[in-house]
Protein backbone atom coordinates (compact mmCIF):
# COMPACT_ATOMS: atom_id res chain seq x y z
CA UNK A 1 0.00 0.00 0.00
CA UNK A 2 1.49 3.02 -1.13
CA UNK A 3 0.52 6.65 1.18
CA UNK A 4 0.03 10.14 -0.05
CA UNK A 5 1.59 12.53 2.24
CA UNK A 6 0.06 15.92 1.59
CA UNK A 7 3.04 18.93 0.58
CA UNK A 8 2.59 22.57 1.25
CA UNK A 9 2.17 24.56 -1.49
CA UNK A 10 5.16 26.97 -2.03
CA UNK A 11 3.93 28.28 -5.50
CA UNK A 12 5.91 31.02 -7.57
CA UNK A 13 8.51 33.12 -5.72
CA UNK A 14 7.98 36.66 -7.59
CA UNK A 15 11.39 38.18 -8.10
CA UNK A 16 10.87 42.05 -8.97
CA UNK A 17 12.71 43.52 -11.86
CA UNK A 18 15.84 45.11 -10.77
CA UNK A 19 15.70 48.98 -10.70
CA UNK A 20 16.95 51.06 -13.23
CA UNK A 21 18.77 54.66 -12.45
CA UNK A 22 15.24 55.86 -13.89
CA UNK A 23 13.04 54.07 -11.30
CA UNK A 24 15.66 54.51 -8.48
CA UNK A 25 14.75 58.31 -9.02
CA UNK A 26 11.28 58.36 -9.89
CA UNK A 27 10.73 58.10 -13.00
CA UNK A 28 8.88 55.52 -15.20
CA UNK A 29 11.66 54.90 -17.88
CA UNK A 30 14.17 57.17 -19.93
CA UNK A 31 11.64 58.89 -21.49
CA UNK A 32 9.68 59.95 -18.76
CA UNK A 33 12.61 61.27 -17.82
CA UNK A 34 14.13 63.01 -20.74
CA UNK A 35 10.33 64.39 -21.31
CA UNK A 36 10.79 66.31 -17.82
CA UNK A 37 14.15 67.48 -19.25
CA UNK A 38 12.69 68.73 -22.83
CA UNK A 39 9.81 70.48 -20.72
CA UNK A 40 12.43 72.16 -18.74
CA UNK A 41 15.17 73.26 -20.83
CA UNK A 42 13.58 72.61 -24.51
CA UNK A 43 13.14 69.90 -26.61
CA UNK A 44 15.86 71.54 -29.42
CA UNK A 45 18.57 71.46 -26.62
CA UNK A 46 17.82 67.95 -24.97
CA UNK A 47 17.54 66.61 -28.14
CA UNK A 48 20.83 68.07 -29.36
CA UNK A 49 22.55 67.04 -26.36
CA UNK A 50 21.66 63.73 -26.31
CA UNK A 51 22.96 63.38 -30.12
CA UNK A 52 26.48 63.32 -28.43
CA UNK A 53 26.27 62.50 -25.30
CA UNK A 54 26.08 58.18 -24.18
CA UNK A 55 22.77 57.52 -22.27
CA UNK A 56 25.13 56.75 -19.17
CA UNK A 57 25.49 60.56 -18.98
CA UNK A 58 21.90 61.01 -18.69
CA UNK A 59 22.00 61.95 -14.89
CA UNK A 60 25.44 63.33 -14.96
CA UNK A 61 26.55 64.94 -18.06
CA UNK A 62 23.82 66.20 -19.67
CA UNK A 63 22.45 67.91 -17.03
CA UNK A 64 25.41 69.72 -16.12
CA UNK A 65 25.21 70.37 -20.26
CA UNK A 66 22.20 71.74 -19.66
CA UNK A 67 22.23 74.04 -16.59
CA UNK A 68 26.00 75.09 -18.30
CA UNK A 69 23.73 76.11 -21.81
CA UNK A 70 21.02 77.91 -19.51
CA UNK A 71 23.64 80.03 -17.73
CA UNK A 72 25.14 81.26 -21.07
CA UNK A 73 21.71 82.94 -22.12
């Protein structure tokens, strides 16, 4: 004779999706973000910007691009 012996269910462990420098500072994605920017400083000089400068300067660079291009006018 052969016994069942009942298992707890452990189901799915839910792993979230690791955080991205957007999330980690409240935005939804890059463009959520770089929409703030182009609403702040214009879309002609985020857009220019970010034509040379590496997505890994989004935080960094190009903002200090941008409040440098706002103190020249």
């Amino acid at each position: 004779m052969t016994y069942l012996v009942p298992m707890p269910y452990v189901g799915f462990v839910h792993h979230p999706a690791p955080m991205s420098i957007y999330t980690e500072n409240g935005y939804a994605n890059r463009k959520e973000y770089l929409d703030e920017l182009r609403e702040e400083y214009g879309s002609d000089m985020v857009n220019t910007l970010l034509t040379v400068l590496p997505a890994s300067e989004d935080f960094d660079g190009l903002v200090t691009a941008l409040e440098d291009a706002m103190d020249s006018f």
